[in-house]
C-alpha atoms as a PDB file:
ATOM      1  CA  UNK A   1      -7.567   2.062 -16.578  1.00  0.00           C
ATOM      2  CA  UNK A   2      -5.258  -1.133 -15.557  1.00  0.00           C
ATOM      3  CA  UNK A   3      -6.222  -3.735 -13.268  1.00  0.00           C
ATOM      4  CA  UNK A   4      -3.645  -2.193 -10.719  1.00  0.00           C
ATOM      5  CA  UNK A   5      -4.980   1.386 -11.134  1.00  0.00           C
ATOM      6  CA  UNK A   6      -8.628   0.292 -10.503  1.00  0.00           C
ATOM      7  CA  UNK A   7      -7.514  -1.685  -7.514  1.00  0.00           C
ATOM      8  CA  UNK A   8      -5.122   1.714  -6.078  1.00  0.00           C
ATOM      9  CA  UNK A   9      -8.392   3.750  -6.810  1.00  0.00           C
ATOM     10  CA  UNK A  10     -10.639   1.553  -4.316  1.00  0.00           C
ATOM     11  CA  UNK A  11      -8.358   1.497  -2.007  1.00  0.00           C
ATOM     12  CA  UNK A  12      -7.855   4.970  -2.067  1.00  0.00           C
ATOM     13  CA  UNK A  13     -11.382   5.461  -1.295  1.00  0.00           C
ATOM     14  CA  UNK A  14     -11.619   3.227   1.486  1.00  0.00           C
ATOM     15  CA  UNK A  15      -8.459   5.797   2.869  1.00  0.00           C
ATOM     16  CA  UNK A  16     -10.468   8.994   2.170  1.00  0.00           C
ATOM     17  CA  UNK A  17     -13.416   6.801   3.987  1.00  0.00           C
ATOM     18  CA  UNK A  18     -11.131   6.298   6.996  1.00  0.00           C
ATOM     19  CA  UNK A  19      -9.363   9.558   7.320  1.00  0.00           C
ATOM     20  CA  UNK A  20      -6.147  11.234   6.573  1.00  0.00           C
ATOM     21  CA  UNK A  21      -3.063  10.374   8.400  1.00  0.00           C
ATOM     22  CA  UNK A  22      -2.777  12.083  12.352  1.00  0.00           C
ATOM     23  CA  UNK A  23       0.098  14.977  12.480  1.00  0.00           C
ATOM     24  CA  UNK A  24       2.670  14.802  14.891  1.00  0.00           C
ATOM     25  CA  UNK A  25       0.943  16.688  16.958  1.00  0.00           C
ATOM     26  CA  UNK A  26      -2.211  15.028  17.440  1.00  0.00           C
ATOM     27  CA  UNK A  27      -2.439  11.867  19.962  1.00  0.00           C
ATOM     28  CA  UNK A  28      -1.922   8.857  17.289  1.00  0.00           C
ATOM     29  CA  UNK A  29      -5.168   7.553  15.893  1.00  0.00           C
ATOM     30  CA  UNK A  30      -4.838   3.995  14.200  1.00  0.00           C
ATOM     31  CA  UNK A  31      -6.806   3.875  11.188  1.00  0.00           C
ATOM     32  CA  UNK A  32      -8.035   0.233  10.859  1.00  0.00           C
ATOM     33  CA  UNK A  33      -9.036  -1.231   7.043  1.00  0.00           C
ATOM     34  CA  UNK A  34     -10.302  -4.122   6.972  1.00  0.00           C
ATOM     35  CA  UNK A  35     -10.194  -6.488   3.659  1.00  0.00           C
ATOM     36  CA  UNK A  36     -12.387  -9.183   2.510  1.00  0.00           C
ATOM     37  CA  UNK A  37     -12.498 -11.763  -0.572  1.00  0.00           C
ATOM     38  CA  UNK A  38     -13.433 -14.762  -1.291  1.00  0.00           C
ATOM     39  CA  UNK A  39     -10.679 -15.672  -3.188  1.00  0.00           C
ATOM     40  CA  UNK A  40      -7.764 -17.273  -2.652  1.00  0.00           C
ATOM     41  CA  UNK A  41      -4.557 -15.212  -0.929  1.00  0.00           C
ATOM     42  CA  UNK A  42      -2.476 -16.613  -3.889  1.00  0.00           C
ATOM     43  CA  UNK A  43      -5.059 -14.932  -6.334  1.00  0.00           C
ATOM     44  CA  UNK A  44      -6.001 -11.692  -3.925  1.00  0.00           C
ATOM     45  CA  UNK A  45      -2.515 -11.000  -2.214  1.00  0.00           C
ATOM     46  CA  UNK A  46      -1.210  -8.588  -5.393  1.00  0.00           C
ATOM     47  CA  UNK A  47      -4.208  -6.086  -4.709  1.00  0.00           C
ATOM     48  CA  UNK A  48      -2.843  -6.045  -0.805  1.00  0.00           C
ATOM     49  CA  UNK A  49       0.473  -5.926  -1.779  1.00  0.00           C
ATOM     50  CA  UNK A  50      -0.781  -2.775  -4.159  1.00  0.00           C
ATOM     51  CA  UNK A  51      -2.913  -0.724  -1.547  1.00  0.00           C
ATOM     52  CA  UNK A  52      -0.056  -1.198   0.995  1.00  0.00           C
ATOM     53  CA  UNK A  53       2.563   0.662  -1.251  1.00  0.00           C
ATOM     54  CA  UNK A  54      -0.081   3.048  -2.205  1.00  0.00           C
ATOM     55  CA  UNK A  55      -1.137   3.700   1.504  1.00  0.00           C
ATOM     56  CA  UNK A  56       2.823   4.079   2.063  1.00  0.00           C
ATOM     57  CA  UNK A  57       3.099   6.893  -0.813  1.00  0.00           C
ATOM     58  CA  UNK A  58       0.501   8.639   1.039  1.00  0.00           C
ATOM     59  CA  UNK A  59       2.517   8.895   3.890  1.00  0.00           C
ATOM     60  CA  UNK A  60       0.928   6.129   5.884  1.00  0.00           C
ATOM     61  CA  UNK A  61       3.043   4.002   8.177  1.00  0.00           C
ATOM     62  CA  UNK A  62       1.032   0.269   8.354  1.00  0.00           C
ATOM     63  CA  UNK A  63       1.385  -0.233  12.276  1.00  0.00           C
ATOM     64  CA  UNK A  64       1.824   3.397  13.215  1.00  0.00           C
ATOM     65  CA  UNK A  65      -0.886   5.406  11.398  1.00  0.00           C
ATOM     66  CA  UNK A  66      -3.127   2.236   9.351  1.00  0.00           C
ATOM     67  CA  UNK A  67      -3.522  -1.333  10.245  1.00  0.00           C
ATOM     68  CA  UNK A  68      -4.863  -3.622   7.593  1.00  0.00           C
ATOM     69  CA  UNK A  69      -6.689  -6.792   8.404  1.00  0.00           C
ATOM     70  CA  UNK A  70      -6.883  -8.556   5.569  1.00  0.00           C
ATOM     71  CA  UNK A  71      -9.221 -11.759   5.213  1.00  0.00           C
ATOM     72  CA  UNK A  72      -9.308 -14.978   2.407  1.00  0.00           C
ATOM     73  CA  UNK A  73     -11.729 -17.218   2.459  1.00  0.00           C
ATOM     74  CA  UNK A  74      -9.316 -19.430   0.481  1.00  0.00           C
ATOM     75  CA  UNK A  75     -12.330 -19.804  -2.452  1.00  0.00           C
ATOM     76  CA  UNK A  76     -14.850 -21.345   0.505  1.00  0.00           C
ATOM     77  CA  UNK A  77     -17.464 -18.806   0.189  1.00  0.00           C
ATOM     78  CA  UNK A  78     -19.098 -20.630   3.311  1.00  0.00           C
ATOM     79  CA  UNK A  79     -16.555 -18.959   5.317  1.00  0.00           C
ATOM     80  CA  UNK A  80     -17.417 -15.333   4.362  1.00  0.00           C
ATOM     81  CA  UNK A  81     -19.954 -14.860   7.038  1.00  0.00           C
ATOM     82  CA  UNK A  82     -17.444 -15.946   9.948  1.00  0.00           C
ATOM     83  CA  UNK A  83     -14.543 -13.792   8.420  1.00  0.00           C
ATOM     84  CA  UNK A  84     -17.171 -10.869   7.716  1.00  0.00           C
ATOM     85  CA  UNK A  85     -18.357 -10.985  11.319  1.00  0.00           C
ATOM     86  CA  UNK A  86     -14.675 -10.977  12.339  1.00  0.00           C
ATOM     87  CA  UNK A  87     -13.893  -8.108  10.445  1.00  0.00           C
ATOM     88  CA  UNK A  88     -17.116  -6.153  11.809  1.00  0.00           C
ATOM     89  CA  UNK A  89     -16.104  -7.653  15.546  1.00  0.00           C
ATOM     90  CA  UNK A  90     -12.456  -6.111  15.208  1.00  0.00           C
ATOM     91  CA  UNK A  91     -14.584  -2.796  14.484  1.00  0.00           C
ATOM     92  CA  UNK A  92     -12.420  -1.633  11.418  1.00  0.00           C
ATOM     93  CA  UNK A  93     -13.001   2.105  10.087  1.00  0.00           C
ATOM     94  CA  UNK A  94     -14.032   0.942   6.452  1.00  0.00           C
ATOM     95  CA  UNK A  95     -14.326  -2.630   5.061  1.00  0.00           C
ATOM     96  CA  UNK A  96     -12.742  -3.278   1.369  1.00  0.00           C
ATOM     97  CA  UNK A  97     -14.465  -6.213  -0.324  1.00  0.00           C
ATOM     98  CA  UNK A  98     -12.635  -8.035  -3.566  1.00  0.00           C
ATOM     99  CA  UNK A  99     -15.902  -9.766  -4.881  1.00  0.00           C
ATOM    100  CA  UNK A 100     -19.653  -9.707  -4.952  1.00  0.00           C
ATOM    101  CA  UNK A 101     -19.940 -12.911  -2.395  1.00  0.00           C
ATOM    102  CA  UNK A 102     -17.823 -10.696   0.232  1.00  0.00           C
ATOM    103  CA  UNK A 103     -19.841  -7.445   0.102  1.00  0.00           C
ATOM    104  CA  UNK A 104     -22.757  -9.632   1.009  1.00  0.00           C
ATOM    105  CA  UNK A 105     -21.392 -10.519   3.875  1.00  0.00           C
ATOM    106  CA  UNK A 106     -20.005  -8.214   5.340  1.00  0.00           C
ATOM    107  CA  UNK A 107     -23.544  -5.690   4.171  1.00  0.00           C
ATOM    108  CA  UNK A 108     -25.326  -8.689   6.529  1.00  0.00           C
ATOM    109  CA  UNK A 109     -23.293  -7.973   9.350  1.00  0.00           C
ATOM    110  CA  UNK A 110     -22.950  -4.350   9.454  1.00  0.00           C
ATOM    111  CA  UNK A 111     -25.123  -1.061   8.174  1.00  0.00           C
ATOM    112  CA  UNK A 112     -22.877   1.412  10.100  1.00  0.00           C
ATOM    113  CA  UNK A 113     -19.452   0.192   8.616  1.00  0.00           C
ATOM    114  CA  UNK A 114     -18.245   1.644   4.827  1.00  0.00           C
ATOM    115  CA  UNK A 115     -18.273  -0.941   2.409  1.00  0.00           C
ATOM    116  CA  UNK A 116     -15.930  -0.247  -0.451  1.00  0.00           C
ATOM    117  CA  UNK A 117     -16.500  -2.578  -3.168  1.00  0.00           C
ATOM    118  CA  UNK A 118     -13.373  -3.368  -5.248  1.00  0.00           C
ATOM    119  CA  UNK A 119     -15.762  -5.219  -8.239  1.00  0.00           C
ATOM    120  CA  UNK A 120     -19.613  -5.982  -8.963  1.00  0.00           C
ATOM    121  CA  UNK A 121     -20.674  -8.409 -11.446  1.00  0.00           C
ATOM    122  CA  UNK A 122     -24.069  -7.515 -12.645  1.00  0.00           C
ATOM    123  CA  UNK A 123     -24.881 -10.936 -13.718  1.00  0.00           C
ATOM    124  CA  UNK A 124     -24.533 -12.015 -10.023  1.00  0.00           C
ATOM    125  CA  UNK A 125     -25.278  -8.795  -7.522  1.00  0.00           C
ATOM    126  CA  UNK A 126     -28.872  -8.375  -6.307  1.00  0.00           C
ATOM    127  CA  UNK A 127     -30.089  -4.561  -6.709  1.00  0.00           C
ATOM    128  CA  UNK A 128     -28.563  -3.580  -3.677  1.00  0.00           C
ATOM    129  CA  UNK A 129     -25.364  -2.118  -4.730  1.00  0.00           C
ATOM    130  CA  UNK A 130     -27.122   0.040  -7.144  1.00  0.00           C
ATOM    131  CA  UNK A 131     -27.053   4.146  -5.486  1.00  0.00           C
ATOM    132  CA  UNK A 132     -29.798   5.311  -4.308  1.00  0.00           C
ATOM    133  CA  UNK A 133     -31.346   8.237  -2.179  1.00  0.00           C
ATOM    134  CA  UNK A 134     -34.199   6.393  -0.956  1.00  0.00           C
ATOM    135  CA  UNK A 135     -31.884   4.311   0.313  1.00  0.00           C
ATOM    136  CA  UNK A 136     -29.488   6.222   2.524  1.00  0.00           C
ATOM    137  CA  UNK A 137     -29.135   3.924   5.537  1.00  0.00           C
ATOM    138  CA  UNK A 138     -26.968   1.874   2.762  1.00  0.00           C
ATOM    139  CA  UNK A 139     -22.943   1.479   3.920  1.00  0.00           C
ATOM    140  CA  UNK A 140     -21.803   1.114   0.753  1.00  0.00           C
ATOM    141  CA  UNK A 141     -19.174   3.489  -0.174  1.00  0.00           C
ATOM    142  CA  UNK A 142     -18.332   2.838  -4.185  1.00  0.00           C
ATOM    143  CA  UNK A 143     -18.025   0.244  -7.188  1.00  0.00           C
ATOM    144  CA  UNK A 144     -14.843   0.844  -8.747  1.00  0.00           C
ATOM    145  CA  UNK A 145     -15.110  -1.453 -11.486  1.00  0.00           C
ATOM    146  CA  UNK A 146     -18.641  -2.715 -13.071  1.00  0.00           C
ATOM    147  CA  UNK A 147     -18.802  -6.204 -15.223  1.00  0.00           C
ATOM    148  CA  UNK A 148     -22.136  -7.079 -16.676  1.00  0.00           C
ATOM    149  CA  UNK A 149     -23.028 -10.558 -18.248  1.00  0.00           C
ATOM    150  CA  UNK A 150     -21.884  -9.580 -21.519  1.00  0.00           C
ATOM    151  CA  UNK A 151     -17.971  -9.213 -20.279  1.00  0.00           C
ATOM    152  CA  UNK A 152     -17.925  -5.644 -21.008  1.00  0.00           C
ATOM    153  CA  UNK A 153     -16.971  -3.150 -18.308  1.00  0.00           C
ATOM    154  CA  UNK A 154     -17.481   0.410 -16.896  1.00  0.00           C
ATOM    155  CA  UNK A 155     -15.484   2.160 -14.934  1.00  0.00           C
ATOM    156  CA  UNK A 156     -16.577   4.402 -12.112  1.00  0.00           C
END
């Protein structure tokens, strides 16, 4: 599975997390997503730039049916907290996080929120991420792509 696809994949499940697009006839309901990393926009923009054209081949419209708030810390992890608790403030459907440092953020601010996690590093992610039943007050939604210390990946 290709960087890209991975990326499509989470966002696709912070969609299904959000809803499907309204009919015609319905009153229009703005989905909000919100987006989170702690990298830079330079580094993070393509998987933005991926999920929008993938939200558009789903028949979204990005100001009509979805609105994406999307949030760098520009690589200042200090600044997740404050963009988390934006995020969370704006009261977005489903939060997408690109990194480990943002889903602990934004799992801090919020327990009612979906968190759908693009990446975890095992090397660097407490237990938290990991499922669990006994554990169901959780908000997190999905890993899409595991790394553990070693380099080697799963895929989920």
């Amino acid at each position: 599975m290709t960087s890209r696809t991975r990326v499509f994949a989470a966002f696709l499940l912070a969609v299904a997390a959000a809803g499907p697009p309204v009919d015609a006839q319905q009153a229009p309901k703005i989905t909000r997503i919100g987006y989170l990393s702690g990298a830079t926009s330079a580094v993070s923009s393509h998987f933005v730039d991926a999920f929008r054209q993938g939200l558009r081949e789903l028949g979204y419209a990005e100001g009509k049916t979805v609105v994406l708030e999307v949030r760098y810390s520009e690589g200042r992890v200090e600044r997740l907290p404050e963009l988390a608790r934006e995020l969370v403030g704006l009261k977005v459907d489903v939060i997408v996080t690109g990194n480990d440092a943002a889903t602990a953020a934004v799992r801090r601010e919020t327990q009612t929120i979906p968190i759908v996690m693009e990446t975890v590093s095992t090397r660097s992610a407490p237990g938290w991420w990991r499922p669990s039943r006994a554990r169901a007050e959780t908000s997190l939604v999905s890993a899409m792509s595991l790394r553990n210390s070693a380099g080697s990946g799963w895929s989920c």
